[in-house]
N, C-alpha and C. Protein backbone atom coordinates (compact mmCIF):
# COMPACT_ATOMS: atom_id res chain seq x y z
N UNK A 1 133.59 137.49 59.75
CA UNK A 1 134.63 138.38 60.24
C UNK A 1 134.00 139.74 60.59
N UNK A 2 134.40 140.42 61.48
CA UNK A 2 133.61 141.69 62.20
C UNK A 2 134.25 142.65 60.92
N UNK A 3 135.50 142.88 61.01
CA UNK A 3 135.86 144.09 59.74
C UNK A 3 135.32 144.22 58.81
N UNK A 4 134.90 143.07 57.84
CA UNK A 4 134.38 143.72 56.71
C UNK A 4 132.97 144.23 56.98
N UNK A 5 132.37 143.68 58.18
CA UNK A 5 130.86 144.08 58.64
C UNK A 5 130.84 145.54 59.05
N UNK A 6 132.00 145.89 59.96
CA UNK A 6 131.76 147.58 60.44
C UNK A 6 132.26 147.84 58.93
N UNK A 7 133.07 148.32 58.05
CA UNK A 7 132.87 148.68 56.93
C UNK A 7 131.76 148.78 56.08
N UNK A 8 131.01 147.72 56.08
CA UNK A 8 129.59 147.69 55.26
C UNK A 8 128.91 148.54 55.82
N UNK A 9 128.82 148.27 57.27
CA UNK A 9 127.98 149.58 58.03
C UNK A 9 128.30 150.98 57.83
N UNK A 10 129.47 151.35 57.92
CA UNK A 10 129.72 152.53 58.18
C UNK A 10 129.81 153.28 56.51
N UNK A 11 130.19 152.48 55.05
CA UNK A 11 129.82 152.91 54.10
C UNK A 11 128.14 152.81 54.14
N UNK A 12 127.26 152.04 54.45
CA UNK A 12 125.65 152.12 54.19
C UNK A 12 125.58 153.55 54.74
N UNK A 13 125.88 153.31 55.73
CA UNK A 13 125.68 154.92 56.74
C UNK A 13 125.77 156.38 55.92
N UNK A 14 127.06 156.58 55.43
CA UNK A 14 127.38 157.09 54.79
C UNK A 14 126.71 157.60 53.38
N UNK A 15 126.45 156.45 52.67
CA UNK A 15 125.78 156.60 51.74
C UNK A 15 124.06 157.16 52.02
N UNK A 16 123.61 156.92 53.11
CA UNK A 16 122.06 157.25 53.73
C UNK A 16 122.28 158.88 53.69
N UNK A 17 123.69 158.91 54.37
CA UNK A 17 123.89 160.40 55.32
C UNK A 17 123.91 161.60 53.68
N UNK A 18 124.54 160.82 52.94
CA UNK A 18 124.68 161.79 51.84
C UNK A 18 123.83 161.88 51.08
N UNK A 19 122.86 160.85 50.50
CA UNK A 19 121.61 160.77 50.05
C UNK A 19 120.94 162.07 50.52
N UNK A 20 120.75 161.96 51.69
CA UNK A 20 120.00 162.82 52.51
C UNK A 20 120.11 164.36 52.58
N UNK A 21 121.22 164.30 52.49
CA UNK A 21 122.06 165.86 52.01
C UNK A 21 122.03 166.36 51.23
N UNK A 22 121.63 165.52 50.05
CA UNK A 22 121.64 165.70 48.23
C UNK A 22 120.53 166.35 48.01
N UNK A 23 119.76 165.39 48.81
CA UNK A 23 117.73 165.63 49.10
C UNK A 23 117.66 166.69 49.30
N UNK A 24 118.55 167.75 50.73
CA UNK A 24 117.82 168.77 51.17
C UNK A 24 118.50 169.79 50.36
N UNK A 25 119.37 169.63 49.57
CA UNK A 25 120.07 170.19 49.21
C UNK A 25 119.31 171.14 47.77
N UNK A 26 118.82 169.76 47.30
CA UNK A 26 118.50 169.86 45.64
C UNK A 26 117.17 170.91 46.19
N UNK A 27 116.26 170.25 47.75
CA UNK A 27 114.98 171.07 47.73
C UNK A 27 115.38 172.23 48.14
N UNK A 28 116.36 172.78 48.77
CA UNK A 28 116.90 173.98 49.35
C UNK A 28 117.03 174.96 48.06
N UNK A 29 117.39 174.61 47.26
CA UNK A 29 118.05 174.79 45.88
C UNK A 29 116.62 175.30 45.05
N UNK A 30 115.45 174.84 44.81
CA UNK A 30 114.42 174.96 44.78
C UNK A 30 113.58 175.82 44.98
N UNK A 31 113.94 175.71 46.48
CA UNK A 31 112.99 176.97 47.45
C UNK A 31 113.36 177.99 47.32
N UNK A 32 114.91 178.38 47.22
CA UNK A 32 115.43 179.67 46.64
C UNK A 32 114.70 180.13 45.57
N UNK A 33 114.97 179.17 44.43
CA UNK A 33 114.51 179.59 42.96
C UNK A 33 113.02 179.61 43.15
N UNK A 34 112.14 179.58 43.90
CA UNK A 34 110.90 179.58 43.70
C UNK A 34 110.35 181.05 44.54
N UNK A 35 111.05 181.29 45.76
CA UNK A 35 111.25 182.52 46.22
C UNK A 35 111.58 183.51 46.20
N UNK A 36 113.09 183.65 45.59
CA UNK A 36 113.29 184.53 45.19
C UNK A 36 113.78 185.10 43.81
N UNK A 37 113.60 183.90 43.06
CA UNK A 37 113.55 184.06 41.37
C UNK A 37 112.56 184.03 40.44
N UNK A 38 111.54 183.16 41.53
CA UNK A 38 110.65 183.50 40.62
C UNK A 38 108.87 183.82 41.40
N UNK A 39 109.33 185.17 42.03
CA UNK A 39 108.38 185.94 42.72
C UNK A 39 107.67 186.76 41.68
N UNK A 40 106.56 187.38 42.13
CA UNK A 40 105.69 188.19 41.42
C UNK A 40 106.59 189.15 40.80
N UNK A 41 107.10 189.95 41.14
CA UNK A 41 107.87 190.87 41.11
C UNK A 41 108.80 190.69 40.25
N UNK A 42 109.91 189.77 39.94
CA UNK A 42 110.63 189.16 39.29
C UNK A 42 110.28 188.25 37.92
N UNK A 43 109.39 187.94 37.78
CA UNK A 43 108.58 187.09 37.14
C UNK A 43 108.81 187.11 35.55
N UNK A 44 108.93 188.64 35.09
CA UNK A 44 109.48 188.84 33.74
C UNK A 44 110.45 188.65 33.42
N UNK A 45 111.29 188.50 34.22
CA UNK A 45 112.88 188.14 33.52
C UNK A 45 113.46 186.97 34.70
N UNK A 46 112.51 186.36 35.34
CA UNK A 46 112.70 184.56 36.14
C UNK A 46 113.80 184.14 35.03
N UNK A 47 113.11 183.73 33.87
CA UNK A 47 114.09 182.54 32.61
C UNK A 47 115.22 183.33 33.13
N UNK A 48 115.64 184.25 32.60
CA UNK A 48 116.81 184.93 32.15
C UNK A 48 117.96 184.68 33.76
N UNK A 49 117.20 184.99 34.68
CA UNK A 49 117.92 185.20 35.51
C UNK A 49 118.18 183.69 36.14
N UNK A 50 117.13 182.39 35.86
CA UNK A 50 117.78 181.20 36.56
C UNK A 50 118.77 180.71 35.04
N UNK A 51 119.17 181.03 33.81
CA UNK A 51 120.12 180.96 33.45
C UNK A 51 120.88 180.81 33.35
N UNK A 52 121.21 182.31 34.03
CA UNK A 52 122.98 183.06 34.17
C UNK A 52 123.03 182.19 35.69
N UNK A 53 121.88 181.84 36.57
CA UNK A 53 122.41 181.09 37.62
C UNK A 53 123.11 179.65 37.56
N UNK A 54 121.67 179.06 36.17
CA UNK A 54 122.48 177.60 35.68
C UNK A 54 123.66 177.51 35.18
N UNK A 55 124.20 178.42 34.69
CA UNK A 55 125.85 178.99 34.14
C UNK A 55 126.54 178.85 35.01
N UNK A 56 126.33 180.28 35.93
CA UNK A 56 127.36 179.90 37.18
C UNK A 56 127.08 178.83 38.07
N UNK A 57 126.44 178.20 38.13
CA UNK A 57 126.54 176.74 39.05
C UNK A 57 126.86 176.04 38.32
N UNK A 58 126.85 176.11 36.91
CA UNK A 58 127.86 174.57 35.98
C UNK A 58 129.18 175.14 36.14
N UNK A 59 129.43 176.64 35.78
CA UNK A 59 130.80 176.46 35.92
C UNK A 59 131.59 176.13 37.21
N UNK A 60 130.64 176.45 38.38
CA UNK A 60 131.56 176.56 39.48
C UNK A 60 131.43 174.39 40.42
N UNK A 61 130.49 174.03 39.76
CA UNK A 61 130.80 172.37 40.08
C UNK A 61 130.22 171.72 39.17
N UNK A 62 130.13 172.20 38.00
CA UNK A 62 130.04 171.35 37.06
C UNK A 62 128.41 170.35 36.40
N UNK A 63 128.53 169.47 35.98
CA UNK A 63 127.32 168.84 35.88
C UNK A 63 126.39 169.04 36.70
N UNK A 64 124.52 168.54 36.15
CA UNK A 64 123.84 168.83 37.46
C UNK A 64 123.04 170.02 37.39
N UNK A 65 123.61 171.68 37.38
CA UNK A 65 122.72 172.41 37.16
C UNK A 65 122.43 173.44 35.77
N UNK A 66 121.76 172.54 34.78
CA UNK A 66 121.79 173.28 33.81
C UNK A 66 120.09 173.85 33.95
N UNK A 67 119.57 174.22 33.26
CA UNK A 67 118.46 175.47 33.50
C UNK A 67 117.71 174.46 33.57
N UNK A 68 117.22 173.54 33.02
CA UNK A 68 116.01 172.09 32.98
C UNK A 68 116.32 171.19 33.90
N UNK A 69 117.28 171.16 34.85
CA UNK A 69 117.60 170.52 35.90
C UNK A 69 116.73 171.66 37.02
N UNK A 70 117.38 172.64 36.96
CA UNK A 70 117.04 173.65 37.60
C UNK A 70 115.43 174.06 37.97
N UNK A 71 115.23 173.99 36.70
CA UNK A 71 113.27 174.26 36.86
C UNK A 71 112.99 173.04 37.62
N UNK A 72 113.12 171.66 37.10
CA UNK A 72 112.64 170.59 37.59
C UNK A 72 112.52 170.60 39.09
N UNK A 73 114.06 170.85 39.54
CA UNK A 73 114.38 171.15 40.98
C UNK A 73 113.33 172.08 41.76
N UNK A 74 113.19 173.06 40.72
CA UNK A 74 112.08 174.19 41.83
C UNK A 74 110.78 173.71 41.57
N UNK A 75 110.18 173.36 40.63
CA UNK A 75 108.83 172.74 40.20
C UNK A 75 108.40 171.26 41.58
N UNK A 76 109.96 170.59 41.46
CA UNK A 76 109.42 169.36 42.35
C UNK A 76 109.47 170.31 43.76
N UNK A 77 110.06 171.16 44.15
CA UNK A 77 110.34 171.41 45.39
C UNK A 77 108.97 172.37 45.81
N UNK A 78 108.88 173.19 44.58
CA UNK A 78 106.86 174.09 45.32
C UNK A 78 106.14 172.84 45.94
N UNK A 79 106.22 171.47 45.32
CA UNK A 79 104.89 170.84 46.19
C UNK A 79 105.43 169.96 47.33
N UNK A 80 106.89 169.97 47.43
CA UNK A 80 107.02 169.46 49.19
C UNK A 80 107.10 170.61 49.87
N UNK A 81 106.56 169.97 51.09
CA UNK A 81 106.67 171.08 51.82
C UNK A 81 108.12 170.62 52.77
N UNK A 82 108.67 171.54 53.67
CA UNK A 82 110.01 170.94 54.31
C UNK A 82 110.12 169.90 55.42
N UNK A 83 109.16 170.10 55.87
CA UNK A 83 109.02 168.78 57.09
C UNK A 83 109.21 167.66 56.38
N UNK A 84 108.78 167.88 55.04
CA UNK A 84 108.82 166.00 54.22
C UNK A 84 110.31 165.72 54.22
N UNK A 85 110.57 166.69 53.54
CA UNK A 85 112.14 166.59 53.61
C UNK A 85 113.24 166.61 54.86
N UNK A 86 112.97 167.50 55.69
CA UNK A 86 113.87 167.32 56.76
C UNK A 86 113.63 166.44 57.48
N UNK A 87 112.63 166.07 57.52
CA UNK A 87 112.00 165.19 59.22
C UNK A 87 111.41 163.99 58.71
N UNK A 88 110.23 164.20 57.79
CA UNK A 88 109.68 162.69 57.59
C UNK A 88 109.80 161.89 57.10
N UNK A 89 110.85 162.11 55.73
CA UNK A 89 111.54 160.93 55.03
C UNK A 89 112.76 161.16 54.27
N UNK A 90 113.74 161.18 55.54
CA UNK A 90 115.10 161.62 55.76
C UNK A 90 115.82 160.53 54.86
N UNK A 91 115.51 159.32 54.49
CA UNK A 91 115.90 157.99 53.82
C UNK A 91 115.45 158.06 52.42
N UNK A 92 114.45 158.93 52.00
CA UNK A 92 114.36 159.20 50.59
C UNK A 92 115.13 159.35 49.75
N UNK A 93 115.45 159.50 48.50
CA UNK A 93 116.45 160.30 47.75
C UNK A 93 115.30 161.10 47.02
N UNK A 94 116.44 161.95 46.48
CA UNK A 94 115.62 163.26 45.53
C UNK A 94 114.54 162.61 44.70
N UNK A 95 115.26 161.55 43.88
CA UNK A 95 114.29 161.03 42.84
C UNK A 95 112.97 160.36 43.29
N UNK A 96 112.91 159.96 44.62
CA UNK A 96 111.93 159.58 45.06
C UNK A 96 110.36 161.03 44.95
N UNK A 97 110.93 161.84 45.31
CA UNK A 97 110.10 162.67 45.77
C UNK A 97 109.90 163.64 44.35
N UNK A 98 110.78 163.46 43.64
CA UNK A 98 110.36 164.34 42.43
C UNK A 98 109.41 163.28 41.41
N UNK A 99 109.36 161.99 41.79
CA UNK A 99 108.19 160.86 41.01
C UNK A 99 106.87 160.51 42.35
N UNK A 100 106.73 161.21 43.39
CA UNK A 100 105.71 161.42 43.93
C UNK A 100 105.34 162.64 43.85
N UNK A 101 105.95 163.83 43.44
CA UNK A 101 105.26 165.18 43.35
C UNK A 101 104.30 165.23 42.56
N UNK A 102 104.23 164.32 40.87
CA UNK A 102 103.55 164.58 40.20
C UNK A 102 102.06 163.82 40.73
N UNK A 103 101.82 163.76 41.95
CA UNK A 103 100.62 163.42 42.90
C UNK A 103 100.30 164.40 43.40
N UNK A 104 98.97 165.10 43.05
CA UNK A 104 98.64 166.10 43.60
C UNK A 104 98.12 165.75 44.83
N UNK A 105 98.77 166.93 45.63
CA UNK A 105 98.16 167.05 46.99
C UNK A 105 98.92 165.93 47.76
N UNK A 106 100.35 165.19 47.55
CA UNK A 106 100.32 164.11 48.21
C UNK A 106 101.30 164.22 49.23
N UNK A 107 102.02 165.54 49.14
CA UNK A 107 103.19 166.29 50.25
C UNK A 107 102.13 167.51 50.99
N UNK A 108 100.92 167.75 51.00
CA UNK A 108 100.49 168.51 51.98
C UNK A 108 99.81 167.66 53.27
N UNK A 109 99.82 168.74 54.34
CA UNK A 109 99.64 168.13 55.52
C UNK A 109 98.20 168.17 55.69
């Protein structure tokens, strides 16, 4: 039957499309905290301040960003660089790339 087939498709789809979103999302999320939280400059009070950030991002959606989510997030995200993420392996999920980071050198060009 064709219906339940465009359904399968269009949830797979879906599920790719959001995967993907999660991905750039979590590394977006990352790049902030690695830029501008935890710069030279900032550096003495980084903990303190991705914190009060893991606070307000649990309270405002909940599960997801508590401070050890948070580091993880910026730790995996210093060694991709963004082309990995936007462009070259758009079909990844997060977890993929945060169990290849611990490969050195294996997201540079």
């Amino acid at each position: 039957m064709i219906l339940p087939n465009l359904v399968l498709v269009s949830k797979q789809k879906v599920a790719v499309s959001l995967n993907s979103e999660i991905t750039l999302l979590y590394w977006s999320i990352g790049n902030f905290i690695n830029k501008e939280l935890r710069s030279e400059d900032v550096s003495s009070y980084g903990k303190q301040i991705l914190s009060t950030v893991s606070r307000e991002l649990t309270t405002m959606f909940g599960k997801g960003y508590s401070y050890s989510a948070l580091d993880h997030i910026s730790k995996t995200a210093a060694v991709i660089e963004e082309q990995f993420v936007k462009h070259r392996f758009t079909n990844w999920s997060w977890s993929h790339f945060i169990e290849l980071s611990s490969i050195e050198d294996i997201f540079t060009v």
